[in-house]
C-alpha atoms as a PDB file:
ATOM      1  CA  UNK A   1       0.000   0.000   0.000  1.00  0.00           C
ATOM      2  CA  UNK A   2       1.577   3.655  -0.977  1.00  0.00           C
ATOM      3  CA  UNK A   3       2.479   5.983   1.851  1.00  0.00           C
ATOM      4  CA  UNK A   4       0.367   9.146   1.797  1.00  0.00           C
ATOM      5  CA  UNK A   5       2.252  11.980   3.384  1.00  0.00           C
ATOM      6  CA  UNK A   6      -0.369  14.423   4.352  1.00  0.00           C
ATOM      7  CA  UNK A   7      -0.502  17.198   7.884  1.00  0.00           C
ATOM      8  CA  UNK A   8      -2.493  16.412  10.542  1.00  0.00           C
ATOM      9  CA  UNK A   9      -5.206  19.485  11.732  1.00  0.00           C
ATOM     10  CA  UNK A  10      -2.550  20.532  14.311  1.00  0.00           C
ATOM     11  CA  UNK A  11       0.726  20.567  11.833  1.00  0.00           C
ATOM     12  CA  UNK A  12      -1.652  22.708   9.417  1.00  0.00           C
ATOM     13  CA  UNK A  13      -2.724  24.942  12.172  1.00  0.00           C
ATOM     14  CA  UNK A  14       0.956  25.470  12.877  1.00  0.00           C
ATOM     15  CA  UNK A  15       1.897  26.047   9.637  1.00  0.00           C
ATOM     16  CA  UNK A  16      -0.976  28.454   8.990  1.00  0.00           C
ATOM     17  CA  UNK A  17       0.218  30.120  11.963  1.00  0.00           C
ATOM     18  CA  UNK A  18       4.202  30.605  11.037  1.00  0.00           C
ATOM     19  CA  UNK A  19       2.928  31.797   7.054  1.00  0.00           C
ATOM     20  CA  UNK A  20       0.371  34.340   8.129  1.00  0.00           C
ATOM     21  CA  UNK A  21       2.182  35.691  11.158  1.00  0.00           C
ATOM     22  CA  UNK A  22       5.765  36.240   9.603  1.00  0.00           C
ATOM     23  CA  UNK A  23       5.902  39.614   7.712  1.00  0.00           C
ATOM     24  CA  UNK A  24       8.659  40.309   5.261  1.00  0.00           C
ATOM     25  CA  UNK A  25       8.340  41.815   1.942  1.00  0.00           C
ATOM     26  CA  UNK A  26       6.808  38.663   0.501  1.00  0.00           C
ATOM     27  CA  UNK A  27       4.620  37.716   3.398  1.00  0.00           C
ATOM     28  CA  UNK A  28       1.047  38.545   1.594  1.00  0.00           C
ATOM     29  CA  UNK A  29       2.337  36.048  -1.861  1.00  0.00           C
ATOM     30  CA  UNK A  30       3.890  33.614   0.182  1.00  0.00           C
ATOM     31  CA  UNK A  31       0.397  33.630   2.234  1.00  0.00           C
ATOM     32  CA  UNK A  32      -1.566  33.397  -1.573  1.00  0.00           C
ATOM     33  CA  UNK A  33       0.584  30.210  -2.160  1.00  0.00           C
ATOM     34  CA  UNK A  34      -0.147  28.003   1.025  1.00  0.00           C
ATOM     35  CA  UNK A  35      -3.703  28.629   0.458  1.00  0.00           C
ATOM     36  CA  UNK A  36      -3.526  27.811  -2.936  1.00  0.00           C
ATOM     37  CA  UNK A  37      -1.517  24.404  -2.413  1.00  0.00           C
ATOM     38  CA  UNK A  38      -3.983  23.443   0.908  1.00  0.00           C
ATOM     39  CA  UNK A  39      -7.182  24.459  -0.944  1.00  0.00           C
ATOM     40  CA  UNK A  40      -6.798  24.125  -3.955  1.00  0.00           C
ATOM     41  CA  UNK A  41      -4.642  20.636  -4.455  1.00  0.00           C
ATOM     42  CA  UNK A  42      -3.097  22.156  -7.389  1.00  0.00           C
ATOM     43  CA  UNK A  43       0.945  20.625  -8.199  1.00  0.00           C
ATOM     44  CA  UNK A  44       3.922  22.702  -7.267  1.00  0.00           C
ATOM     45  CA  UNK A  45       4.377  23.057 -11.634  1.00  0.00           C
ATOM     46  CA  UNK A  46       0.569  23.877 -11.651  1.00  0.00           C
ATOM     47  CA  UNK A  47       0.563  26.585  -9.033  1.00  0.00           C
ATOM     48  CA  UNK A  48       3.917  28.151 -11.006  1.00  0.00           C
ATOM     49  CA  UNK A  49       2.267  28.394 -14.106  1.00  0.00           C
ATOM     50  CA  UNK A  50      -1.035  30.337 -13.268  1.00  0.00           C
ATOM     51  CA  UNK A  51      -1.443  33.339 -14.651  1.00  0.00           C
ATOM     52  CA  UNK A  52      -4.183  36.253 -13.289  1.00  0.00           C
ATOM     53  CA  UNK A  53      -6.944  35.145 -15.611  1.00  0.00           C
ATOM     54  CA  UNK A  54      -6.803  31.419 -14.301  1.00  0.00           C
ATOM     55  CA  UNK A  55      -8.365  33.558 -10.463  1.00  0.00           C
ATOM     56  CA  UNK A  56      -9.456  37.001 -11.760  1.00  0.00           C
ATOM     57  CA  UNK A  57     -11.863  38.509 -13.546  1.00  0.00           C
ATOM     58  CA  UNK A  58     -12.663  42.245 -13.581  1.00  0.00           C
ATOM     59  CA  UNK A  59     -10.864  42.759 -10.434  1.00  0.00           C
ATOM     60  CA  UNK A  60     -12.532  40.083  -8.698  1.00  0.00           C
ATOM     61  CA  UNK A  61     -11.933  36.789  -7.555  1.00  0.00           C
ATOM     62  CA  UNK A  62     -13.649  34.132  -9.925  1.00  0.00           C
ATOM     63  CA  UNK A  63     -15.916  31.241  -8.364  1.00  0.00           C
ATOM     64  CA  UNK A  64     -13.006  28.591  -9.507  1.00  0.00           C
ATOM     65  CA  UNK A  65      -9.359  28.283 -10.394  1.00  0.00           C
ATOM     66  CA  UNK A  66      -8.662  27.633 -14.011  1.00  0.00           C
ATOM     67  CA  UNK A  67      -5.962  25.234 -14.522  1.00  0.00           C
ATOM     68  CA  UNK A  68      -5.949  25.323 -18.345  1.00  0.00           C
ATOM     69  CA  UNK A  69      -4.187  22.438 -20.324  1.00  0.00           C
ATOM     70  CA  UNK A  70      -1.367  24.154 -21.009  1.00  0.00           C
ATOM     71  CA  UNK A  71      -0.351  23.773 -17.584  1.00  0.00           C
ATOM     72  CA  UNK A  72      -2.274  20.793 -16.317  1.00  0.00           C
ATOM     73  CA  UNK A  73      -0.442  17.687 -16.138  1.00  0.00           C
ATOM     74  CA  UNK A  74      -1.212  15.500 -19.168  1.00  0.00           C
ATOM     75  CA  UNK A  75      -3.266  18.244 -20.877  1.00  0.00           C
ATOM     76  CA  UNK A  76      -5.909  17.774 -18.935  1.00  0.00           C
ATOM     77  CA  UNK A  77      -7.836  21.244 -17.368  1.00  0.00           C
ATOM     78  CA  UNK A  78      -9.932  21.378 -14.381  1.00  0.00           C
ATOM     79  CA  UNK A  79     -11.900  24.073 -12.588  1.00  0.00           C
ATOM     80  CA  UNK A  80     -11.384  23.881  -8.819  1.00  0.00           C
ATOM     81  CA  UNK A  81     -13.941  25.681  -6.986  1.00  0.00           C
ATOM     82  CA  UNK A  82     -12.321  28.662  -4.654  1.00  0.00           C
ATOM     83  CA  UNK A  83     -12.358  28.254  -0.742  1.00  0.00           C
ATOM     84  CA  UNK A  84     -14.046  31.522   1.058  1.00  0.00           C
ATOM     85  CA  UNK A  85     -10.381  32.454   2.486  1.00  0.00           C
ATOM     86  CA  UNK A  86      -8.846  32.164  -1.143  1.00  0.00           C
ATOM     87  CA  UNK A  87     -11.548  34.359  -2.449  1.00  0.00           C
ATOM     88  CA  UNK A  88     -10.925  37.009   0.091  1.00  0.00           C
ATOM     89  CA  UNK A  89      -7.530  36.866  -0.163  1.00  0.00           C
ATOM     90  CA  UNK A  90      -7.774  37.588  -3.940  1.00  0.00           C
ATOM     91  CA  UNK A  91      -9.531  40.089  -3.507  1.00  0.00           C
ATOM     92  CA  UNK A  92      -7.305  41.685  -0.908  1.00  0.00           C
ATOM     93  CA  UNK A  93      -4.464  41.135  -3.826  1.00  0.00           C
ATOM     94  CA  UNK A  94      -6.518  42.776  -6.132  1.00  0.00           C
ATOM     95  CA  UNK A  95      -7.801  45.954  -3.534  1.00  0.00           C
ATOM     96  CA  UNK A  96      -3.914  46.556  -2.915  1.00  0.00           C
ATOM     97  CA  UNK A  97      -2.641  46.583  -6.605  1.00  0.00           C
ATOM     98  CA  UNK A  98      -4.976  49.177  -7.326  1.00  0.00           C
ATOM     99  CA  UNK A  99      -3.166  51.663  -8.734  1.00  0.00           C
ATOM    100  CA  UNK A 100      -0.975  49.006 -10.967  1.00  0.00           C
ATOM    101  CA  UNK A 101      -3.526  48.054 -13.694  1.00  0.00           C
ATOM    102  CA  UNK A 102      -3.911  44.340 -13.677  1.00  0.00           C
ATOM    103  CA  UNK A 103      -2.027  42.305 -16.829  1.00  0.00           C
ATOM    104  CA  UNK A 104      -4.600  39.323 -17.207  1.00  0.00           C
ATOM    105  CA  UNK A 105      -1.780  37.239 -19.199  1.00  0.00           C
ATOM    106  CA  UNK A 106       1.012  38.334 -16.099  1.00  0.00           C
ATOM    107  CA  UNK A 107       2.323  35.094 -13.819  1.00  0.00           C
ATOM    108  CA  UNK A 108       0.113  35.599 -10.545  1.00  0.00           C
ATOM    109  CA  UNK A 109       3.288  34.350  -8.340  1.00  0.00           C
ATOM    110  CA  UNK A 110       6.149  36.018  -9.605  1.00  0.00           C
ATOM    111  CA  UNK A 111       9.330  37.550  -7.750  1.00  0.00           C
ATOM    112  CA  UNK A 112       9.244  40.455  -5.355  1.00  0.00           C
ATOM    113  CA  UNK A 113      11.155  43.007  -8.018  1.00  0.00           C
ATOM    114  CA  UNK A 114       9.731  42.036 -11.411  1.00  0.00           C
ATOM    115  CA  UNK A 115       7.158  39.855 -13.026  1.00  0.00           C
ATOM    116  CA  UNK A 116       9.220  36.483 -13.759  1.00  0.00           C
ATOM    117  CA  UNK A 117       7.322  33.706 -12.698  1.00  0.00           C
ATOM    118  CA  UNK A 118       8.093  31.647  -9.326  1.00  0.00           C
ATOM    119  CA  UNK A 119       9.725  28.092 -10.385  1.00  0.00           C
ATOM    120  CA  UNK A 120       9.248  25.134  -8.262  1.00  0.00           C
ATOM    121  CA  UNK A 121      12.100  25.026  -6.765  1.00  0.00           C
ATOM    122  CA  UNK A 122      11.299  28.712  -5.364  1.00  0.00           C
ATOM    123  CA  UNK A 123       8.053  27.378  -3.679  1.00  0.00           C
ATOM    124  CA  UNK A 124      10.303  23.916  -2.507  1.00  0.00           C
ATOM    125  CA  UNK A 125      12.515  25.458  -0.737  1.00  0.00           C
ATOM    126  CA  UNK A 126       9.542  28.160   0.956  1.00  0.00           C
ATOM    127  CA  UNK A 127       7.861  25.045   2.101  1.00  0.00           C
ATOM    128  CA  UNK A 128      11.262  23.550   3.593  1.00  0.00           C
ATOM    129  CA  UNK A 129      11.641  26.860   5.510  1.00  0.00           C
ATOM    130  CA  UNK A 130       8.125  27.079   6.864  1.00  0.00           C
ATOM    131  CA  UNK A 131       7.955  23.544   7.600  1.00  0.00           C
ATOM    132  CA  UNK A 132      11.111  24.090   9.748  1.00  0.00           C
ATOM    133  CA  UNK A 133       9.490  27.253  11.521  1.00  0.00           C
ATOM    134  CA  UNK A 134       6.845  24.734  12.250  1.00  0.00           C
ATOM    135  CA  UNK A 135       8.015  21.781  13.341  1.00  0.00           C
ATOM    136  CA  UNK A 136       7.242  19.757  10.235  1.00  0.00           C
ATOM    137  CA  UNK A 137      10.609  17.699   9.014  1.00  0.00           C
ATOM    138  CA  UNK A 138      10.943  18.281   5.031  1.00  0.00           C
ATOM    139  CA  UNK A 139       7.536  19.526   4.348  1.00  0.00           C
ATOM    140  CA  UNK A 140       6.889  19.669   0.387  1.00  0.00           C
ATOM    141  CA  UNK A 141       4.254  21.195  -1.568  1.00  0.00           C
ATOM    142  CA  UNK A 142       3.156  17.516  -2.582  1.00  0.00           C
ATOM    143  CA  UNK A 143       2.419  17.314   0.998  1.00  0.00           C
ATOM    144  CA  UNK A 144       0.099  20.025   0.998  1.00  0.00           C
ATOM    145  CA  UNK A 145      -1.281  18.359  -1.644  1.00  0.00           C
ATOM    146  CA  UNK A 146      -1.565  15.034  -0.553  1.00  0.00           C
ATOM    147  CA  UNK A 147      -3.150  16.960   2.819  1.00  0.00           C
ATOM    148  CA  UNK A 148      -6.178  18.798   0.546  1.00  0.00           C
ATOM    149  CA  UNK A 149      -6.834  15.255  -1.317  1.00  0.00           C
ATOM    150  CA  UNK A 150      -7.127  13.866   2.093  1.00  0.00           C
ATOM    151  CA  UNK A 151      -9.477  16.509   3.696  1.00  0.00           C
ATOM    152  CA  UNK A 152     -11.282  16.289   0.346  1.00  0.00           C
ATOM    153  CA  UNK A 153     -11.847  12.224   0.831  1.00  0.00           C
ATOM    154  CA  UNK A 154     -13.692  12.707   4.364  1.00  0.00           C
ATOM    155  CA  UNK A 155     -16.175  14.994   3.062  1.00  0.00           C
ATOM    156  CA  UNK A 156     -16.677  14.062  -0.992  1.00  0.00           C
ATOM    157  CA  UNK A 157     -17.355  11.317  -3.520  1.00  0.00           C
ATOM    158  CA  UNK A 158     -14.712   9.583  -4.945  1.00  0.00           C
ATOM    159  CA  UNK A 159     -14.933  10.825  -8.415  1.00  0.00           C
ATOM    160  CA  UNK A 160     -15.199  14.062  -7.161  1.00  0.00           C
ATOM    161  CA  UNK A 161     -11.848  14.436  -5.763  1.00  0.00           C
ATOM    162  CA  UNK A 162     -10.696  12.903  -8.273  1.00  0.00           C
ATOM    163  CA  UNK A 163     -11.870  15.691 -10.897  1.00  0.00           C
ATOM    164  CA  UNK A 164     -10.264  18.015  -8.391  1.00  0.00           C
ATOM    165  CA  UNK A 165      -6.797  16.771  -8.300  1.00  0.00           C
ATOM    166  CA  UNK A 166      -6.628  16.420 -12.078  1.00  0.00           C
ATOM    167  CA  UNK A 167      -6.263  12.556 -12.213  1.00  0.00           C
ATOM    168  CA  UNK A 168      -6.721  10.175 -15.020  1.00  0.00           C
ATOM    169  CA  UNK A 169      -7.288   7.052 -13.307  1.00  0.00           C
ATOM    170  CA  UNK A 170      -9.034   6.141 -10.646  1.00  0.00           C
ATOM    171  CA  UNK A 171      -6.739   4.362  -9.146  1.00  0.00           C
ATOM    172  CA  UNK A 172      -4.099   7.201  -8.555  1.00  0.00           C
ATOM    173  CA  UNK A 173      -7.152   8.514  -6.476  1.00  0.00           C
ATOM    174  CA  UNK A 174      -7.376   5.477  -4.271  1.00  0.00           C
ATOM    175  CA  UNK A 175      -4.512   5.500  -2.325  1.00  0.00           C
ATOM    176  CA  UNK A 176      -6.354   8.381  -0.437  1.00  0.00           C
ATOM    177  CA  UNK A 177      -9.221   5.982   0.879  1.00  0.00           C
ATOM    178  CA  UNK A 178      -6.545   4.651   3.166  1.00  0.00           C
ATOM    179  CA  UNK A 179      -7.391   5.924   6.990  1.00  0.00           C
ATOM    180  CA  UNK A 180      -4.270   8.004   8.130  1.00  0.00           C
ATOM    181  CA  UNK A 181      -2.658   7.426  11.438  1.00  0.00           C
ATOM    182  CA  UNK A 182      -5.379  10.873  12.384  1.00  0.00           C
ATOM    183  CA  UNK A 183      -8.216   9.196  11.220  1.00  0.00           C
ATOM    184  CA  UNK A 184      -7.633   5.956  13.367  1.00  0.00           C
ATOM    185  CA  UNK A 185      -6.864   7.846  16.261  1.00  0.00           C
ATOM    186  CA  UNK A 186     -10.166  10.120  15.631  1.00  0.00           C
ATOM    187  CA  UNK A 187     -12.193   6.883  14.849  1.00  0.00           C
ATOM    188  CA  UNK A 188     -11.354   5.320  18.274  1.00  0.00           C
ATOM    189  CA  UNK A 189     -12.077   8.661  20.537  1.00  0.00           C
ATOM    190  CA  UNK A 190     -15.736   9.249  18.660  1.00  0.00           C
ATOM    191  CA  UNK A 191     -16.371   5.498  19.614  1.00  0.00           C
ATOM    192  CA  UNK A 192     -15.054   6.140  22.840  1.00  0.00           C
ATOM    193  CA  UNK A 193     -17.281   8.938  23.826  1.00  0.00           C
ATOM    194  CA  UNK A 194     -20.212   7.535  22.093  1.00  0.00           C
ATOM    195  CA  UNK A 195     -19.885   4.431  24.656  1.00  0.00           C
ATOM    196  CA  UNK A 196     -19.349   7.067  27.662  1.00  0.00           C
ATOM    197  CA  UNK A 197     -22.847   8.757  26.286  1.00  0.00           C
ATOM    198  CA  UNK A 198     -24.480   5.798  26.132  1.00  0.00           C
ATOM    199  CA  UNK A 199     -23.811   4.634  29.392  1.00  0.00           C
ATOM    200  CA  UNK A 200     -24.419   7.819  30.704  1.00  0.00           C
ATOM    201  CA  UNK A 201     -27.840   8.215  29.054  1.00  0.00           C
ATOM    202  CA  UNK A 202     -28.900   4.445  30.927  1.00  0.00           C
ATOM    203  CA  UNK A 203     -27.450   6.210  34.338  1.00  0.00           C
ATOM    204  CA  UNK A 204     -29.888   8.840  34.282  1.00  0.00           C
ATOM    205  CA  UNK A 205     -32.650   6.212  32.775  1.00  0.00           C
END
């Protein structure tokens, strides 16, 4: 059985915590990208490649993130629908560029002095850093993958979260049926205080 290497509800919370509370001059893009990666699913090559258009339209956050076949792994485009926080981040982008007028072709995560696109490697090594300030050994951006496809499992069809992460099999969905180490651990708690409300309830009876 593959290994799925995905953050538990605490390691995210800690890692949400180090991105959004670290200032620096690329603190509000380096914010944009963890979101996109943890609610989006989108691979590190993916999440280089967008461009404004794929999130904005007429200076507003669009309902889902284009990942158009140019970019998409095997040619194959998907819309992913945009999380509340990723919309109002957006739109926070958008509200602060103001005066800049907005080049719908232009990389949306490009360096802090000029418009060349981020390369993987770029968000790699952001992710290695963070995970450090976290306490998460060698966090990746497949991680944060891995972590959305896993979130996404608990709550939605199969073929659903499949569509969402862009694969062509089936199978290469699968592997994220597998419980995680969490979801044993959660499994046995909810079954252990459904047995102390039960005998509870027959206390009172």
């Amino acid at each position: 059985m593959q290994k799925i290497n995905c953050l538990t509800e605490s390691q995210v919370f800690s890692l949400e915590e180090v991105v959004f509370h670290s200032g620096g001059v690329t603190q509000f893009q380096d914010q944009l990208i963890l979101l996109l990666l943890l609610d989006t699913g989108v691979r590190v090559s993916e999440l280089c490649g967008l461009i404004n258009q794929d999130i904005i339209f007429q200076n507003k956050c669009c309902l889902s993130l284009t990942v158009r076949k140019e970019i998409a792994k095997r040619q194959l485009p998907r819309s992913i629908p945009c999380s509340a926080r990723l919309t109002n981040h957006i739109n926070s982008l958008v509200a602060r560029n103001k005066k800049e007028p907005l080049v719908p072709a232009a990389p949306l995560l490009h360096l802090a002095y000029d418009l060349t696109p981020l390369n993987p490697r770029y968000v790699q090594r952001k992710c290695l850093v963070w995970g450090h300030a976290a306490g998460i050994p060698r966090l990746t951006p497949h991680m944060l993958r891995h972590t959305f496809a896993s979130r996404m499992m608990r709550v939605a069809p199969l073929p659903v979260v499949q569509t969402l992460l862009g694969h062509k099999n089936l199978s290469s969905t699968q592997v994220y049926t597998h419980p995680s180490s969490h979801d044993l651990q959660t499994g046995v708690a909810e079954m252990e205080a459904a047995r102390y409300k039960s005998r509870s309830n027959l206390l009172r009876d």
